[in-house]
C-alpha atoms as a PDB file:
ATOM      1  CA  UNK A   1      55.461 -29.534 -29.790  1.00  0.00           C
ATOM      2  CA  UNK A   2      55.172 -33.401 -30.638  1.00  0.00           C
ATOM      3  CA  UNK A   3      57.294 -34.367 -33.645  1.00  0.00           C
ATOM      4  CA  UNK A   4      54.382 -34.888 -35.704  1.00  0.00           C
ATOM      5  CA  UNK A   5      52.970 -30.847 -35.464  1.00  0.00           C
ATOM      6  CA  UNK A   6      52.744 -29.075 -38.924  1.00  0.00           C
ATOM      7  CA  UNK A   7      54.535 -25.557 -38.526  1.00  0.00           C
ATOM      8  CA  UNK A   8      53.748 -22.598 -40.409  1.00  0.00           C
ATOM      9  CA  UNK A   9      55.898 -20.027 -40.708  1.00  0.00           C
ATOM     10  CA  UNK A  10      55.873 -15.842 -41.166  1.00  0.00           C
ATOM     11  CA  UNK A  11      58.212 -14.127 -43.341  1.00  0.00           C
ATOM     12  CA  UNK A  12      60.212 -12.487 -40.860  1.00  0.00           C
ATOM     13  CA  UNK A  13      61.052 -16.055 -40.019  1.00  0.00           C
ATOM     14  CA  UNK A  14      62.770 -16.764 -43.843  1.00  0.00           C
ATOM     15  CA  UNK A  15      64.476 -12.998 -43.703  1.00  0.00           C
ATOM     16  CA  UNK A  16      66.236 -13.797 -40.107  1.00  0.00           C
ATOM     17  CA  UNK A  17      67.246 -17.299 -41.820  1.00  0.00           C
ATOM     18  CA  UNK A  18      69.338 -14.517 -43.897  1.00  0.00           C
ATOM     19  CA  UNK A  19      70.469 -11.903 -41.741  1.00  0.00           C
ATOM     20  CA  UNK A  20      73.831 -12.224 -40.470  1.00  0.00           C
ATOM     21  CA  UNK A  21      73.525  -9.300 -37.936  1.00  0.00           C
ATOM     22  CA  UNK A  22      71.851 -11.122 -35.674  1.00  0.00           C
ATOM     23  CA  UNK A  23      73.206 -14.663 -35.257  1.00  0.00           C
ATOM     24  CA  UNK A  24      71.178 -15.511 -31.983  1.00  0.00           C
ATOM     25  CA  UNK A  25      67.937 -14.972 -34.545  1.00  0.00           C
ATOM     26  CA  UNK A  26      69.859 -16.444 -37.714  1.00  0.00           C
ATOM     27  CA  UNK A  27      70.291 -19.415 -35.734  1.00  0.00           C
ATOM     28  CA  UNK A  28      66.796 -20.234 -34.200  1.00  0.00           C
ATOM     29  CA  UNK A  29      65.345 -19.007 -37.813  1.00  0.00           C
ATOM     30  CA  UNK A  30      67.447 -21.893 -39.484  1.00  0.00           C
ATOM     31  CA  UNK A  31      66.519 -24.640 -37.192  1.00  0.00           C
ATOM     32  CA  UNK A  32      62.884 -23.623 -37.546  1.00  0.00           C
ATOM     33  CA  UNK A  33      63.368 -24.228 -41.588  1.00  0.00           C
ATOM     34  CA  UNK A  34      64.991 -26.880 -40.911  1.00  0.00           C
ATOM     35  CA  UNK A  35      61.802 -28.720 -39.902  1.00  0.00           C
ATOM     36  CA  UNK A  36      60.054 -28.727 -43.417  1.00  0.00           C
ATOM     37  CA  UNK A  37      57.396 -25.921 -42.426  1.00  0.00           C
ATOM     38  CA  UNK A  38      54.626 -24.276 -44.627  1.00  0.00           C
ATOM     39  CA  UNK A  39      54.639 -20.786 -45.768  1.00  0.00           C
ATOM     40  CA  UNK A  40      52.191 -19.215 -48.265  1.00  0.00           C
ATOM     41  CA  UNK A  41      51.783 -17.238 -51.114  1.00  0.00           C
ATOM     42  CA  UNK A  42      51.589 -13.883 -48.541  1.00  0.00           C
ATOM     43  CA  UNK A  43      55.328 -15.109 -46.858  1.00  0.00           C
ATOM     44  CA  UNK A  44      56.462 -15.326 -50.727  1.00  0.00           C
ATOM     45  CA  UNK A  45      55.341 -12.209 -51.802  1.00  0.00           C
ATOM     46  CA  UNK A  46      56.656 -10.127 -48.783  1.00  0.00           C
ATOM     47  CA  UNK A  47      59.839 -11.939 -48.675  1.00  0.00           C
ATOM     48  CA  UNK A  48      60.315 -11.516 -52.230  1.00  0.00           C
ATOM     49  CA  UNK A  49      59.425  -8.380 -51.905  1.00  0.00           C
ATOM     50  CA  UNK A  50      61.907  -7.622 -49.319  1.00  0.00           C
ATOM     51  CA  UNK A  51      65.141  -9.224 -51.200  1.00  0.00           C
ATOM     52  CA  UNK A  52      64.152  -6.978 -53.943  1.00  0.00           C
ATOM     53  CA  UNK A  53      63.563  -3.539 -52.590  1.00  0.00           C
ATOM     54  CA  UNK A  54      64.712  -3.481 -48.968  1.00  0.00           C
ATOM     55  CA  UNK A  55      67.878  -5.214 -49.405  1.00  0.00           C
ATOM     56  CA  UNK A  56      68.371  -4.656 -53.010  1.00  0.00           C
ATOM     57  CA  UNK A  57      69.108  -7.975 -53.775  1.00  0.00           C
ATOM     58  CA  UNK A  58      70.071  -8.925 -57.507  1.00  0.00           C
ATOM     59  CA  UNK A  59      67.374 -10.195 -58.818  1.00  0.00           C
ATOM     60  CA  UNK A  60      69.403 -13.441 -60.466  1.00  0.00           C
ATOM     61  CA  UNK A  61      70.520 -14.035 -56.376  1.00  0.00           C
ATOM     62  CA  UNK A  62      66.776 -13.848 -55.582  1.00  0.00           C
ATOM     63  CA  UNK A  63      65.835 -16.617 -57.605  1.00  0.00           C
ATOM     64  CA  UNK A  64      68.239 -18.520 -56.367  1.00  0.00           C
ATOM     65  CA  UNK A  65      67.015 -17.330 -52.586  1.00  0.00           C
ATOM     66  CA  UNK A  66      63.550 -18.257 -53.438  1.00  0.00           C
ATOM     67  CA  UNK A  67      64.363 -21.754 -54.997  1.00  0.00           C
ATOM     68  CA  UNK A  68      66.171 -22.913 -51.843  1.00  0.00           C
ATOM     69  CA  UNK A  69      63.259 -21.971 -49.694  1.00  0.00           C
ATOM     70  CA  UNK A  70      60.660 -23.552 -52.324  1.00  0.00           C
ATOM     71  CA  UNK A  71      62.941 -26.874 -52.402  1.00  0.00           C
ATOM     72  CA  UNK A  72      63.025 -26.275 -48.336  1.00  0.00           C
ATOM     73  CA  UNK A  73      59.503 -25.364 -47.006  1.00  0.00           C
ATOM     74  CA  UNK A  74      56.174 -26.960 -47.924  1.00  0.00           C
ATOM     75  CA  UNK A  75      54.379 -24.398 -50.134  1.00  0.00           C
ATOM     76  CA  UNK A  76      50.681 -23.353 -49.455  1.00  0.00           C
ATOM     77  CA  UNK A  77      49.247 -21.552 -52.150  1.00  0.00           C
ATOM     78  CA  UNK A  78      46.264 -19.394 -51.277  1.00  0.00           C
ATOM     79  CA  UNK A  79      43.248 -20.081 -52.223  1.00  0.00           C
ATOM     80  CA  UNK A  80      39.531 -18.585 -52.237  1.00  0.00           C
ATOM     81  CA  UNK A  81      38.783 -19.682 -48.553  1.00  0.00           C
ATOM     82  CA  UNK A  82      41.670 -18.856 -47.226  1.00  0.00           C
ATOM     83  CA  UNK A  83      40.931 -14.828 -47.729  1.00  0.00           C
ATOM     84  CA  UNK A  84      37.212 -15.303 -46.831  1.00  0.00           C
ATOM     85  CA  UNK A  85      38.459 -17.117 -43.226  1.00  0.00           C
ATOM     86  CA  UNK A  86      41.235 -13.935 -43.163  1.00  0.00           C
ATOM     87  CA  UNK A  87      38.449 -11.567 -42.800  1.00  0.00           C
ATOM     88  CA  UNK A  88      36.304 -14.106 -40.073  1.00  0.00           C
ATOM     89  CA  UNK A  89      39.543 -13.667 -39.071  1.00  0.00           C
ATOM     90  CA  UNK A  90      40.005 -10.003 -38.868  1.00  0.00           C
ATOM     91  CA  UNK A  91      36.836  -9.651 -37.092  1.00  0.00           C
ATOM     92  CA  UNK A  92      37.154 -12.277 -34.599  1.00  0.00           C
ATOM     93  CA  UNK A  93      40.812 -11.548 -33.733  1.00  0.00           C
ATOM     94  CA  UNK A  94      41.816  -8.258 -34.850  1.00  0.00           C
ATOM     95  CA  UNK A  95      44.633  -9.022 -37.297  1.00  0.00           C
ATOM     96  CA  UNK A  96      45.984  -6.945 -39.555  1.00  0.00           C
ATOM     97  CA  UNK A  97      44.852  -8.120 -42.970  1.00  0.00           C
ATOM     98  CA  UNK A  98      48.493  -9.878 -44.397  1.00  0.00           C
ATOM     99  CA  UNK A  99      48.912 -11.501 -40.943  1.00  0.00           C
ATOM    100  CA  UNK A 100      45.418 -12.877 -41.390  1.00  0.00           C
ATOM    101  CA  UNK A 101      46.359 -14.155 -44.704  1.00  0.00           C
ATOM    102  CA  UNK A 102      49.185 -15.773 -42.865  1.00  0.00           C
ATOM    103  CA  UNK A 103      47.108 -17.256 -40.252  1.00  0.00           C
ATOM    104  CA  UNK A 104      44.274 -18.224 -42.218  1.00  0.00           C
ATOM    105  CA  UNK A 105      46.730 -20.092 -44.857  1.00  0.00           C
ATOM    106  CA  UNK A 106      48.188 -21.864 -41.841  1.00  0.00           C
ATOM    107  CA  UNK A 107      44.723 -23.409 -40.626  1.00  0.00           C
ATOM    108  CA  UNK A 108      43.674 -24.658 -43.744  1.00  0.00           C
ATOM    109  CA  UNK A 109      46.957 -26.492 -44.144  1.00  0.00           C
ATOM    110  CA  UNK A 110      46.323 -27.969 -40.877  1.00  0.00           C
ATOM    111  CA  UNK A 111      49.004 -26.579 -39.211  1.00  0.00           C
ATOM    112  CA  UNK A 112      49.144 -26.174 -35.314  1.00  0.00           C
ATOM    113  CA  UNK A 113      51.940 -23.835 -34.775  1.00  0.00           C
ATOM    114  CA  UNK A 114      53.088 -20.667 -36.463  1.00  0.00           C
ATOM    115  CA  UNK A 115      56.464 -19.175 -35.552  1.00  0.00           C
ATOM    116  CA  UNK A 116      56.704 -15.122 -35.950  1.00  0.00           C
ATOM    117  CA  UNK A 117      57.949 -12.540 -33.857  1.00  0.00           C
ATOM    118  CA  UNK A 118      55.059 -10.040 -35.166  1.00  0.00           C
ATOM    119  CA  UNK A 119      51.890 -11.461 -33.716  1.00  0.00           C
ATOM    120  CA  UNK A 120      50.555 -12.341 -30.171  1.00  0.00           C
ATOM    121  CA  UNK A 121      52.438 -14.615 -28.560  1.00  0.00           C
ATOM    122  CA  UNK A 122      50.929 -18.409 -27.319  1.00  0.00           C
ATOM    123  CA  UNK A 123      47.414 -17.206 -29.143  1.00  0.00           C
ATOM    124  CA  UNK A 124      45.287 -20.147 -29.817  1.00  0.00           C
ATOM    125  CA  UNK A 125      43.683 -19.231 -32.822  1.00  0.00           C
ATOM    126  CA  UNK A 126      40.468 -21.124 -33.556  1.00  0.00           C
ATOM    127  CA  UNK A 127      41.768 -23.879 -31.018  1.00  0.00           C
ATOM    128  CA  UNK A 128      43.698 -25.380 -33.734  1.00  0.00           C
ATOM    129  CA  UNK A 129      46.860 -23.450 -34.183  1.00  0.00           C
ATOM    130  CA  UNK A 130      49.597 -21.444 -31.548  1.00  0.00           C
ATOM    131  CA  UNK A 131      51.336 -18.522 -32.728  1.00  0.00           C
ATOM    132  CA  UNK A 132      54.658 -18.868 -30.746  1.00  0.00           C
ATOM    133  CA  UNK A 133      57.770 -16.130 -30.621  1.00  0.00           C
ATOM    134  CA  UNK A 134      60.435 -18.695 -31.184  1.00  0.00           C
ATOM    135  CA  UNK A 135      62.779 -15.053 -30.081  1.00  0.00           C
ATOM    136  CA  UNK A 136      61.573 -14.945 -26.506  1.00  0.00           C
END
């Protein structure tokens, strides 16, 4: 990676930032953040979503969460094209649809890498961006 890539990242990326059980993960999560990278709408939602429900976060603590990664990472809101390239997507890759939504909102911000744990790792999607395990 030079040091002018754009990253992307998934939300398992911002929930390992938080999880203290596994420090090895915690660790590599926060220097990933630490580079400024973009997440979308779909990362908000399912992290959000996650504080909320999974972990049963107070909701006063996940606005707080959710302001530190807005003030951290470069937000990428979705927009029309990015769910009609998600599907093109879909068919052309087999994603699963909110991992497409992921993908897809990572090309059209012009990333070229996106670090998750939950997709194939070192795919070249549409010769523009990598999906890299940053775990491995």
């Amino acid at each position: 990676m030079t040091t002018h890539s754009l990253c992307a990242i998934d939300t398992n990326i911002l929930l390992y930032s938080l999880d203290e059980t596994d420090k090895r993960k915690q660790k590599i999560a926060i220097q990933i953040i630490d580079k400024n990278p973009n997440i979308s709408s779909q990362n908000l939602s399912e992290f959000i979503n996650v504080l909320l429900y999974k972990w049963k976060i107070k909701k006063i603590s996940c606005e707080y969460i959710v302001t530190q990664v807005l003030e951290t990472c470069k937000f990428y809101p979705n927009s029309q094209i990015v769910y009609y390239n998600s599907f093109e997507l879909i068919k052309k890759y087999d994603f699963q649809l909110f991992d497409a939504i992921v993908v897809a909102s990572a090309l059209e911000a012009g990333c070229d890498i996106l670090y998750t744990e939950d997709m194939h790792h070192k795919l070249i999607v549409n010769k523009q961006l990598t999906i890299i395990n940053p775990f491995l």
